[in-house]
PDB file of N, CA and C in Angstrom:
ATOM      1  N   UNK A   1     112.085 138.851 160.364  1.00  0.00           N
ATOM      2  CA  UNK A   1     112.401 137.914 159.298  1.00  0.00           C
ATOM      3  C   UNK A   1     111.135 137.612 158.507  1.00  0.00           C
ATOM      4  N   UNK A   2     111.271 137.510 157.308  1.00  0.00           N
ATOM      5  CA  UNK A   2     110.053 137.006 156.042  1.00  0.00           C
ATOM      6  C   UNK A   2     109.532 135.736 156.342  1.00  0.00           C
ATOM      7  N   UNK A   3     108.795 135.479 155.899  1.00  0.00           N
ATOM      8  CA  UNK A   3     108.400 133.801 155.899  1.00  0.00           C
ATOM      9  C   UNK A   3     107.755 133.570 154.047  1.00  0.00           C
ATOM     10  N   UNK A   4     108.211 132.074 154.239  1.00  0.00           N
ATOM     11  CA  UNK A   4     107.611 131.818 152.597  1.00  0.00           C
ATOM     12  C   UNK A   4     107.318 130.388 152.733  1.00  0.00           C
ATOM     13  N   UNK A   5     106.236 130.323 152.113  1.00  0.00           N
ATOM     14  CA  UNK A   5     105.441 128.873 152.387  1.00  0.00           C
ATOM     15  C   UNK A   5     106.780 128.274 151.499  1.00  0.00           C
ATOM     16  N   UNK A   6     106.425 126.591 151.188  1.00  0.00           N
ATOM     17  CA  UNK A   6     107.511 125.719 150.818  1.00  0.00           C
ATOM     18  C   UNK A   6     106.324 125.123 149.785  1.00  0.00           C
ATOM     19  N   UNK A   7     106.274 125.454 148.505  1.00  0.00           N
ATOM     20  CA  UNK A   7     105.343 124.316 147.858  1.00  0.00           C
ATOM     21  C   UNK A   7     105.488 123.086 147.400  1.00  0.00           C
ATOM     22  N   UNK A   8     106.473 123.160 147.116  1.00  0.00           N
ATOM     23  CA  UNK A   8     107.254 121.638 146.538  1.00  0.00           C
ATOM     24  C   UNK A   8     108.255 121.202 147.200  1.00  0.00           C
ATOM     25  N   UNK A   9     108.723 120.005 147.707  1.00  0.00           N
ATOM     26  CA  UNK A   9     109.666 119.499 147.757  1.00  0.00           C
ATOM     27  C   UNK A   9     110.009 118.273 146.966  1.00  0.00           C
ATOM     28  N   UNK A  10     110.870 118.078 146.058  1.00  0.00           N
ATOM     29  CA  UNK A  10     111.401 116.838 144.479  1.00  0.00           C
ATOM     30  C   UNK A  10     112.580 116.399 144.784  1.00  0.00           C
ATOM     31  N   UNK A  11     112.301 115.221 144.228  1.00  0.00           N
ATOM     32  CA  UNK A  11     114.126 114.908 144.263  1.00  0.00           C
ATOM     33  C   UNK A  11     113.787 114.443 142.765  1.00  0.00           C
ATOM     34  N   UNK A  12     114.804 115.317 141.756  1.00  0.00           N
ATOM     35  CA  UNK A  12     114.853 115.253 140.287  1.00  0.00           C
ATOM     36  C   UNK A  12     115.581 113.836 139.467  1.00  0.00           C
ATOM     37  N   UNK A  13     115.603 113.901 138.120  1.00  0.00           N
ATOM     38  CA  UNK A  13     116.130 112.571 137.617  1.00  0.00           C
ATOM     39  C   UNK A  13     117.423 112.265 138.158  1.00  0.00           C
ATOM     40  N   UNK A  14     118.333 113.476 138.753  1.00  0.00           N
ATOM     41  CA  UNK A  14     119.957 113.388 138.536  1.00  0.00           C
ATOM     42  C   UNK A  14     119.650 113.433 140.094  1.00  0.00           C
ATOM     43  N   UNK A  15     118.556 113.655 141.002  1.00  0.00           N
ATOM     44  CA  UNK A  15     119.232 112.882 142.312  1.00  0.00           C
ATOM     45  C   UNK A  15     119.399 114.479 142.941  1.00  0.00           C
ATOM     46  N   UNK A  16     118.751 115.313 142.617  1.00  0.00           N
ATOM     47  CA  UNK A  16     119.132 116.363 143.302  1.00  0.00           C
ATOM     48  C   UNK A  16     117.862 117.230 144.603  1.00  0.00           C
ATOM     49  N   UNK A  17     117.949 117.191 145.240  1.00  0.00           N
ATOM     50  CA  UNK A  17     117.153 117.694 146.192  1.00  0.00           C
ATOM     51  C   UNK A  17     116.332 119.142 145.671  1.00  0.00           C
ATOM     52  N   UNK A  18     114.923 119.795 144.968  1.00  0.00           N
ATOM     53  CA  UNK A  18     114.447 120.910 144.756  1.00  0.00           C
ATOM     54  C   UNK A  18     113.289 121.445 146.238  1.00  0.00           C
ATOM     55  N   UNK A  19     113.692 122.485 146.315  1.00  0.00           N
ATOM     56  CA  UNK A  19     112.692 123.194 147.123  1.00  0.00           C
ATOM     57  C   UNK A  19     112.001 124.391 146.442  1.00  0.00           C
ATOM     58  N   UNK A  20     110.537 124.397 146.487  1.00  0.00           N
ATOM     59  CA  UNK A  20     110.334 125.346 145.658  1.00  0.00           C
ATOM     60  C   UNK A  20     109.441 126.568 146.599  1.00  0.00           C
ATOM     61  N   UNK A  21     109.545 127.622 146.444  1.00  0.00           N
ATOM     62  CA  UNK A  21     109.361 128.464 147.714  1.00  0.00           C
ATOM     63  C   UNK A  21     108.257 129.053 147.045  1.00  0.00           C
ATOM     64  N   UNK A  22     106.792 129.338 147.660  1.00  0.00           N
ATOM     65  CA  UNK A  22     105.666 130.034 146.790  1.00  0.00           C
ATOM     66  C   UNK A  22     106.162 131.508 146.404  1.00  0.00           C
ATOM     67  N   UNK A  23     106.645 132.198 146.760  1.00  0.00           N
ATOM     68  CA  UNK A  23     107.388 133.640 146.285  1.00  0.00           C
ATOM     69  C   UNK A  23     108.684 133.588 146.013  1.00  0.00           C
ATOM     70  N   UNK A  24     109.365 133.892 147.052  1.00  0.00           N
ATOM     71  CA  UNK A  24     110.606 133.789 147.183  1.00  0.00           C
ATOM     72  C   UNK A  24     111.209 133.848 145.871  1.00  0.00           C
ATOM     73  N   UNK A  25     112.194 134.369 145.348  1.00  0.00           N
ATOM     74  CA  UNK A  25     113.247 134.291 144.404  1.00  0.00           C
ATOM     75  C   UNK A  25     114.871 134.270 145.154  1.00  0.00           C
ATOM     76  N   UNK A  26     115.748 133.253 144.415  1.00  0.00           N
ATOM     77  CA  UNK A  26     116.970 133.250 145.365  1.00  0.00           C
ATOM     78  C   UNK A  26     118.337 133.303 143.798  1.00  0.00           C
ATOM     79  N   UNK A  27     118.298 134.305 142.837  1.00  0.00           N
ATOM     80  CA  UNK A  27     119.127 134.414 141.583  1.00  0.00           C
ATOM     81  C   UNK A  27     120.010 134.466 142.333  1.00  0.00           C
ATOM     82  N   UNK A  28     120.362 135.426 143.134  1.00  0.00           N
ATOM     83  CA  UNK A  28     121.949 135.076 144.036  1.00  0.00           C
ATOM     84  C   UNK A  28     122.587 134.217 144.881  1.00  0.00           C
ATOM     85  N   UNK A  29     121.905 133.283 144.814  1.00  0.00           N
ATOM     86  CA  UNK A  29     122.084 132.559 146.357  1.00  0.00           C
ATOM     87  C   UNK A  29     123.050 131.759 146.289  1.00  0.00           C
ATOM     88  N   UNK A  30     123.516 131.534 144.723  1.00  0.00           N
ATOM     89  CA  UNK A  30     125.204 131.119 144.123  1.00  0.00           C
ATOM     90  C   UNK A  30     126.311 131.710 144.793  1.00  0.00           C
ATOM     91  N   UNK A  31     125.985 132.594 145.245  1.00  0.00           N
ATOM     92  CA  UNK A  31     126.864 133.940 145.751  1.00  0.00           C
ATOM     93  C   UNK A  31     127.596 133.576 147.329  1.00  0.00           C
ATOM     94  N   UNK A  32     126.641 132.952 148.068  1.00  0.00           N
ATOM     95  CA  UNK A  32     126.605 132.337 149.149  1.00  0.00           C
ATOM     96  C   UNK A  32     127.807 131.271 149.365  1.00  0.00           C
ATOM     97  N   UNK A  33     128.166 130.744 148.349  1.00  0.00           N
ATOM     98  CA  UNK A  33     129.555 129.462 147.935  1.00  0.00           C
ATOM     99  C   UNK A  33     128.733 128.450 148.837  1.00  0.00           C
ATOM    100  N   UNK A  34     128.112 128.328 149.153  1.00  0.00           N
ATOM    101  CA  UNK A  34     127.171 127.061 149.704  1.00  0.00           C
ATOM    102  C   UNK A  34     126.434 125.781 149.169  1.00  0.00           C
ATOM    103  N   UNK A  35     127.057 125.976 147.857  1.00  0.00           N
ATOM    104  CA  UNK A  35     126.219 124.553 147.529  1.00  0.00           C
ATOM    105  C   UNK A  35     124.456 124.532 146.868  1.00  0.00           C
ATOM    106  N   UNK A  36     123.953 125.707 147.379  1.00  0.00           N
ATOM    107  CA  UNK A  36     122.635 126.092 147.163  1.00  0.00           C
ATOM    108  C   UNK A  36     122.571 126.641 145.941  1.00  0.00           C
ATOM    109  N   UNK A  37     121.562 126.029 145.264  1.00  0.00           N
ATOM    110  CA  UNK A  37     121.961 126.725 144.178  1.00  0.00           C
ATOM    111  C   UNK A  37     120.281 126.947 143.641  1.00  0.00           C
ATOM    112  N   UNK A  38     119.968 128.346 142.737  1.00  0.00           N
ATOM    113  CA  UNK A  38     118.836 128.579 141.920  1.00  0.00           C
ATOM    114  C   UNK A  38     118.154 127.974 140.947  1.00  0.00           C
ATOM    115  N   UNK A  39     117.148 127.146 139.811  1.00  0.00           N
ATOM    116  CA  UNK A  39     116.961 126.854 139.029  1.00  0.00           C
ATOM    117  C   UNK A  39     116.018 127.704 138.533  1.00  0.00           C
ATOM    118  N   UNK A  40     116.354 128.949 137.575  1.00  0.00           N
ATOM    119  CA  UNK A  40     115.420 129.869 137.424  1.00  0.00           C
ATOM    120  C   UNK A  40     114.104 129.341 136.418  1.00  0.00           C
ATOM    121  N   UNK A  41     114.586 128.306 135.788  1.00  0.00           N
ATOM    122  CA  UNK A  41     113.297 127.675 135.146  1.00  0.00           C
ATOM    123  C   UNK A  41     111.943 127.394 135.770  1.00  0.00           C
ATOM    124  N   UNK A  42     112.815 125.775 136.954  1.00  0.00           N
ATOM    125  CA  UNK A  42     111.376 125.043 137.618  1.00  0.00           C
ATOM    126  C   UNK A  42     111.042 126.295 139.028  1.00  0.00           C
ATOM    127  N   UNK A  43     112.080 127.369 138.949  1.00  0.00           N
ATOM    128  CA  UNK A  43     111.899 128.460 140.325  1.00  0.00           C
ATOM    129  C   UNK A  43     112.461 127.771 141.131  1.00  0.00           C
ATOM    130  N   UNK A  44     113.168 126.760 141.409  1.00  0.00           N
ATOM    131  CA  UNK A  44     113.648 126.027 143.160  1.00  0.00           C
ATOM    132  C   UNK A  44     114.840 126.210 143.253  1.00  0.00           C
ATOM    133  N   UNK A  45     115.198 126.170 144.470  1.00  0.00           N
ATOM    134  CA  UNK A  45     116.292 126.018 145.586  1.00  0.00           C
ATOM    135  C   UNK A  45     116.887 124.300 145.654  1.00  0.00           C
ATOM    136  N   UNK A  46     118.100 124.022 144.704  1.00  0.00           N
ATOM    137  CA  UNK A  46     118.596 122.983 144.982  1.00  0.00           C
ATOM    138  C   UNK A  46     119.957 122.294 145.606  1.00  0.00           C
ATOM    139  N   UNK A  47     119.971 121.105 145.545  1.00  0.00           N
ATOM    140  CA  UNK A  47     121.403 120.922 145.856  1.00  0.00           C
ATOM    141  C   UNK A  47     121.929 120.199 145.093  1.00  0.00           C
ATOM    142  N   UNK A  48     123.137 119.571 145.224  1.00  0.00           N
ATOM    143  CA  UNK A  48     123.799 118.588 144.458  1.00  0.00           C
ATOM    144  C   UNK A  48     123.280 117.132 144.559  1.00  0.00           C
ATOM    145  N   UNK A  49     123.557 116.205 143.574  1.00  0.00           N
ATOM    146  CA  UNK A  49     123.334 114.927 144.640  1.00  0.00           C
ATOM    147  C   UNK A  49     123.694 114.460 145.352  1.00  0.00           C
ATOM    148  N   UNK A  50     123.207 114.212 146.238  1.00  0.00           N
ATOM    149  CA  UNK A  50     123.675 113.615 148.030  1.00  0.00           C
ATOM    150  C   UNK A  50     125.131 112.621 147.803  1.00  0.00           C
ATOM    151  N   UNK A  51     126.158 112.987 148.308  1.00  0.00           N
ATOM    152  CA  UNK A  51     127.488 111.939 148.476  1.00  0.00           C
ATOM    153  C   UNK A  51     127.688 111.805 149.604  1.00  0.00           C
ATOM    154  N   UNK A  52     128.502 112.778 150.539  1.00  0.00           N
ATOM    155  CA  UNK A  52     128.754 112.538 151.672  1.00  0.00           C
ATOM    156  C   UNK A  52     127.360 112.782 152.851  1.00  0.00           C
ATOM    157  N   UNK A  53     126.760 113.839 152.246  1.00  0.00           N
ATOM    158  CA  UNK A  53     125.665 113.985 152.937  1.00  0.00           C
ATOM    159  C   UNK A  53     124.364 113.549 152.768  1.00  0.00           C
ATOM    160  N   UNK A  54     123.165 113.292 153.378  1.00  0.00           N
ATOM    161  CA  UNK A  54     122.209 112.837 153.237  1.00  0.00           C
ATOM    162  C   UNK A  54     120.920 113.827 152.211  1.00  0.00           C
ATOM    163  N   UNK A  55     120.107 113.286 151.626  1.00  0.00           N
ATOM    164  CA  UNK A  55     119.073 114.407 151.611  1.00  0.00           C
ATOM    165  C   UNK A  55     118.355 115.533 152.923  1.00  0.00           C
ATOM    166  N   UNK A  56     118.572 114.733 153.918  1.00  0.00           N
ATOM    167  CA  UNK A  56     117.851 115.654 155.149  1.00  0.00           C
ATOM    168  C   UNK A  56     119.143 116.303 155.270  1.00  0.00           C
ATOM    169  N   UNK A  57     119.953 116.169 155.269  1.00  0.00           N
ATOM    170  CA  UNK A  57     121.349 116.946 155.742  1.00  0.00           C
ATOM    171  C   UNK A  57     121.179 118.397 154.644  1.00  0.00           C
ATOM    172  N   UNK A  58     120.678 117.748 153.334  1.00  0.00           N
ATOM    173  CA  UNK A  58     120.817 119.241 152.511  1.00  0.00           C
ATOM    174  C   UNK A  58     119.674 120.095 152.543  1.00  0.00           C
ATOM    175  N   UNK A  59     118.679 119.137 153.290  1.00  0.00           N
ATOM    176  CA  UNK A  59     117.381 119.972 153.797  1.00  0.00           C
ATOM    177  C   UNK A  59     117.782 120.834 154.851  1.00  0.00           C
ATOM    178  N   UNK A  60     118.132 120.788 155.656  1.00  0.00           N
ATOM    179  CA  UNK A  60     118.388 121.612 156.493  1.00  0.00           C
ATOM    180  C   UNK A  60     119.533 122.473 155.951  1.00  0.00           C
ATOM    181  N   UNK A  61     120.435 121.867 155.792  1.00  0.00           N
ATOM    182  CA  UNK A  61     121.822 122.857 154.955  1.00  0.00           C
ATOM    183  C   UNK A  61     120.677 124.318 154.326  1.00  0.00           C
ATOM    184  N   UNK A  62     120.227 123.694 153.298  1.00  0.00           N
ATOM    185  CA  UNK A  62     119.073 124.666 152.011  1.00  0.00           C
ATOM    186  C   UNK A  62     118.337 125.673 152.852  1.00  0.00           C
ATOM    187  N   UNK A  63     118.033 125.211 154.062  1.00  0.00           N
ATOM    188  CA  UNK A  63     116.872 125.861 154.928  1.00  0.00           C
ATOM    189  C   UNK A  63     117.679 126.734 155.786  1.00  0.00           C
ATOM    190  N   UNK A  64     118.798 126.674 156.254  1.00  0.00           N
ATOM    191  CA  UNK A  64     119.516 127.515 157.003  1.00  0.00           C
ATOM    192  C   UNK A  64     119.993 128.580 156.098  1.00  0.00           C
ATOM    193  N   UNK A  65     120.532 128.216 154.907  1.00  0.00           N
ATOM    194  CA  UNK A  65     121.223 129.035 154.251  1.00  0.00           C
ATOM    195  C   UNK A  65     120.407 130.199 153.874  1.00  0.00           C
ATOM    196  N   UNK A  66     119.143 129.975 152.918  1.00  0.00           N
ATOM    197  CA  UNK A  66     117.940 130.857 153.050  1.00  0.00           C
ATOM    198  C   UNK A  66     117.635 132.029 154.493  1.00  0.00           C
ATOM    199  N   UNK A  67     117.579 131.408 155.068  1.00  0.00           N
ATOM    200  CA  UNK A  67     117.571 131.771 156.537  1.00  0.00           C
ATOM    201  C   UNK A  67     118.626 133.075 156.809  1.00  0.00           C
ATOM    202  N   UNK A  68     119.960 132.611 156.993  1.00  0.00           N
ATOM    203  CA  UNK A  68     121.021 132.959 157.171  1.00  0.00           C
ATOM    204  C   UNK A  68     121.377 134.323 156.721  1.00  0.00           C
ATOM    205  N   UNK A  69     121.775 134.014 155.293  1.00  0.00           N
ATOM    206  CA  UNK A  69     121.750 134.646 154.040  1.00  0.00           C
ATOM    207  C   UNK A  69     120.527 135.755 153.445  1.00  0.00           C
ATOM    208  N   UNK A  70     119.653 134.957 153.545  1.00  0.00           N
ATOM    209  CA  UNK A  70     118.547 136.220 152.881  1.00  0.00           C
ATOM    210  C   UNK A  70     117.618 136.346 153.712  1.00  0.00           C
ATOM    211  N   UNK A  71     117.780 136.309 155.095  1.00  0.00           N
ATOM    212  CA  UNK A  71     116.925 136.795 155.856  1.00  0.00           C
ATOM    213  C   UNK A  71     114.937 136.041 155.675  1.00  0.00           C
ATOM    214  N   UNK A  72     114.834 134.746 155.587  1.00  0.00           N
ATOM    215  CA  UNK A  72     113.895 133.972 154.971  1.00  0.00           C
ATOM    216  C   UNK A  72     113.170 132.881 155.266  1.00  0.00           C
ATOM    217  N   UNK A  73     112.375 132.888 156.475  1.00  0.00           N
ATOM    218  CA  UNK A  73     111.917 131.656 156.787  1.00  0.00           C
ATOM    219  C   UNK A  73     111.230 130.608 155.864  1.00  0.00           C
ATOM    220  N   UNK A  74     111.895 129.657 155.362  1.00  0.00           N
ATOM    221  CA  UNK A  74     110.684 128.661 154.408  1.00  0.00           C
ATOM    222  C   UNK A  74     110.221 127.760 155.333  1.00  0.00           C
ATOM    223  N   UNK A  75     109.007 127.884 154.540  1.00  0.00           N
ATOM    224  CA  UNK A  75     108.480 126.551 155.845  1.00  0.00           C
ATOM    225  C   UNK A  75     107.424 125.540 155.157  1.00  0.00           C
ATOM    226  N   UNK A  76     107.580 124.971 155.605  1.00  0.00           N
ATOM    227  CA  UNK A  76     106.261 123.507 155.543  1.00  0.00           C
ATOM    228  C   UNK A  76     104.481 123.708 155.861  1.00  0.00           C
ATOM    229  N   UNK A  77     104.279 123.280 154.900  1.00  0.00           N
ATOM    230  CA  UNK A  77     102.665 123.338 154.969  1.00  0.00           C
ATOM    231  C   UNK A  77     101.855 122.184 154.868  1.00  0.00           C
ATOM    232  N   UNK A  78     100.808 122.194 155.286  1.00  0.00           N
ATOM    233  CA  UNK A  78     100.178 120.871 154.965  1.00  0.00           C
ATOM    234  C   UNK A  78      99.697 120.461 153.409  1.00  0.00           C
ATOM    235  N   UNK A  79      99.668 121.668 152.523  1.00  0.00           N
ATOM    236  CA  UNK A  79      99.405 121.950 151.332  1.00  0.00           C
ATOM    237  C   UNK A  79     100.894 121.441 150.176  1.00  0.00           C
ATOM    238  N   UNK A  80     101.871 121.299 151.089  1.00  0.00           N
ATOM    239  CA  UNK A  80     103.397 120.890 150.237  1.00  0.00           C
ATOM    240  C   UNK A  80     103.546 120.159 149.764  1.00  0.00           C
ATOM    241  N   UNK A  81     103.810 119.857 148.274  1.00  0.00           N
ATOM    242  CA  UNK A  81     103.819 118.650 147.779  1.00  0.00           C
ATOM    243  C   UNK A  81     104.860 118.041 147.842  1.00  0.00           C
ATOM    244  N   UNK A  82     104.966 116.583 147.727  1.00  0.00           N
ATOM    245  CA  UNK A  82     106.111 115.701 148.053  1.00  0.00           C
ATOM    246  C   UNK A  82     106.207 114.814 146.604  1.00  0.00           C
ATOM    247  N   UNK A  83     107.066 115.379 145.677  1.00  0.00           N
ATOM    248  CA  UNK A  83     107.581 114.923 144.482  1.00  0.00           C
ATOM    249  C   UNK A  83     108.557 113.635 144.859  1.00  0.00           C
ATOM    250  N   UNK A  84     108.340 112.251 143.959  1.00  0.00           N
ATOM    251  CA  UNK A  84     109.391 111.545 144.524  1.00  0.00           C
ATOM    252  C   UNK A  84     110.063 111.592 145.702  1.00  0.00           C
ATOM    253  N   UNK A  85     109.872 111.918 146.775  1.00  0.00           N
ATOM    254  CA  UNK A  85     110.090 111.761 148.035  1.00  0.00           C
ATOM    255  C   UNK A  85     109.595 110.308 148.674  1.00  0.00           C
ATOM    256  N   UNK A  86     110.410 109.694 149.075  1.00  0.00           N
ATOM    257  CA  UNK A  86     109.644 108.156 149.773  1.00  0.00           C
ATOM    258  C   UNK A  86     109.101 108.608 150.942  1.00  0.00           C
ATOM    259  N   UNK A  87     108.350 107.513 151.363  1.00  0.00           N
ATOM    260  CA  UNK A  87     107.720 108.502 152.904  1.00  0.00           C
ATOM    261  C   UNK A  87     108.470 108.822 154.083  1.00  0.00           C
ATOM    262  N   UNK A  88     109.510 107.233 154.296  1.00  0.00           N
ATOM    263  CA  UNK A  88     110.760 107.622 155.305  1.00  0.00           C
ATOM    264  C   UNK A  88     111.556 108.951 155.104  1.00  0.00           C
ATOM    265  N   UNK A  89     111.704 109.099 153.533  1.00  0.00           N
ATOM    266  CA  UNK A  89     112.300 110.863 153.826  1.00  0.00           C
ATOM    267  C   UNK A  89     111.519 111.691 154.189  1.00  0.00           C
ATOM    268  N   UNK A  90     110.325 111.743 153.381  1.00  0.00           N
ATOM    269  CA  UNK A  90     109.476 113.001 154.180  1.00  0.00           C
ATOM    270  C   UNK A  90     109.005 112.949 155.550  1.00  0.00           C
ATOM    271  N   UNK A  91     109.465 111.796 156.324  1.00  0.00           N
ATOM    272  CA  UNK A  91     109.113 112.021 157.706  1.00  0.00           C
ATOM    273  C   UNK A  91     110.239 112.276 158.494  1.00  0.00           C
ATOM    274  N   UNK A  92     111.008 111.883 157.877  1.00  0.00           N
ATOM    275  CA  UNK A  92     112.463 112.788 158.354  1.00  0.00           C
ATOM    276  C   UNK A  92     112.442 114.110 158.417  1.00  0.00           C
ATOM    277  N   UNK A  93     112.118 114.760 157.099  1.00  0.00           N
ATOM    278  CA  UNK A  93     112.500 116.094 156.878  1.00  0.00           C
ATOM    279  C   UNK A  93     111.045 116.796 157.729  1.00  0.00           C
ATOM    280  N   UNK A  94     109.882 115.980 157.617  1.00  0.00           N
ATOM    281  CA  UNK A  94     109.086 116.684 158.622  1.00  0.00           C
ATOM    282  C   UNK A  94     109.429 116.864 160.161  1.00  0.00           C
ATOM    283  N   UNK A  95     110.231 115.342 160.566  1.00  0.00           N
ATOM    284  CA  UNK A  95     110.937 115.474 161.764  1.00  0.00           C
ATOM    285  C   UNK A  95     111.615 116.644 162.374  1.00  0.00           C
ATOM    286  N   UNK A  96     113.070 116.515 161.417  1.00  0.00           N
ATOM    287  CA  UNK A  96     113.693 117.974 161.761  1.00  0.00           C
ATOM    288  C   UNK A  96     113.022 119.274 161.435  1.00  0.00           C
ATOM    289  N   UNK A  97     112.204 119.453 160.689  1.00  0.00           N
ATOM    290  CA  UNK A  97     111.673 120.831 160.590  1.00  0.00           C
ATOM    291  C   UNK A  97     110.709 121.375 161.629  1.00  0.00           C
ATOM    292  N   UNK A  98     110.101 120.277 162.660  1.00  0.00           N
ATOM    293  CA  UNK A  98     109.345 120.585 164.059  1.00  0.00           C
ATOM    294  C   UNK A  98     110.543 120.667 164.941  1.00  0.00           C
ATOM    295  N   UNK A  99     111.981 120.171 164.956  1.00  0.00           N
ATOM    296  CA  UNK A  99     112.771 120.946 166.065  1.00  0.00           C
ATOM    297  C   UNK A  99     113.557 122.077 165.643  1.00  0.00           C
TER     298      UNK A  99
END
C-alpha cells in the first residue's frame, strides 16, 4: 500500500470537512458513492457538512475510503496544518488516527 503525508486538515465556510493529501490525486473518488468527494481547485478530499455524523466520524469515513478504494495510506504529520479546527477536534482526530 502507498502512503501520503496529510498536509492540511480545514473545516471550510459551509462546514465541510477538507483533507489535503501532499500528492495524492483522488478525480474519481466520486465514483466510490461514498460521500467523499474531490475539490480539484483547493486539491482536497472532502465531505459534506456533518448532520448525522460527526466531523471525526467523516475523518475516519475519508481515511478508510482512500484506503479501501485506492489503495492509500494518508497520514498525519507533525508538519499538518490544522485550518479552523478547534483543538478538542484535532485531538480527537489525532486520537483515532493512533488506534
Amino acid at each position: 500500500m502507498n502512503k501520503d503525508k496529510i498536509l492540511e486538515i480545514k473545516v471550510d465556510d459551509l462546514g465541510r470537512l477538507h483533507i489535503k493529501p501532499e500528492k495524492s490525486k483522488f478525480t474519481m473518488i466520486y465514483r466510490t458513492a461514498t460521500e467523499v468527494h474531490w475539490d480539484e481547485k483547493k486539491m482536497t478530499l472532502y465531505s459534506p457538512k456533518p448532520n448525522e455524523w460527526s466531523y471525526v466520524d467523516w475523518y475516519v469515513h475519508i481515511i478508510k475510503v482512500v484506503e479501501n478504494e485506492c489503495s492509500i495510506k494518508l497520514e498525519l504529520t507533525d508538519s499538518t496544518d490544522w485550518i479552523n479546527i478547534p483543538i478538542n477536534l484535532k485531538s480527537e482526530i489525532i486520537k483515532v488516527n493512533l488506534t
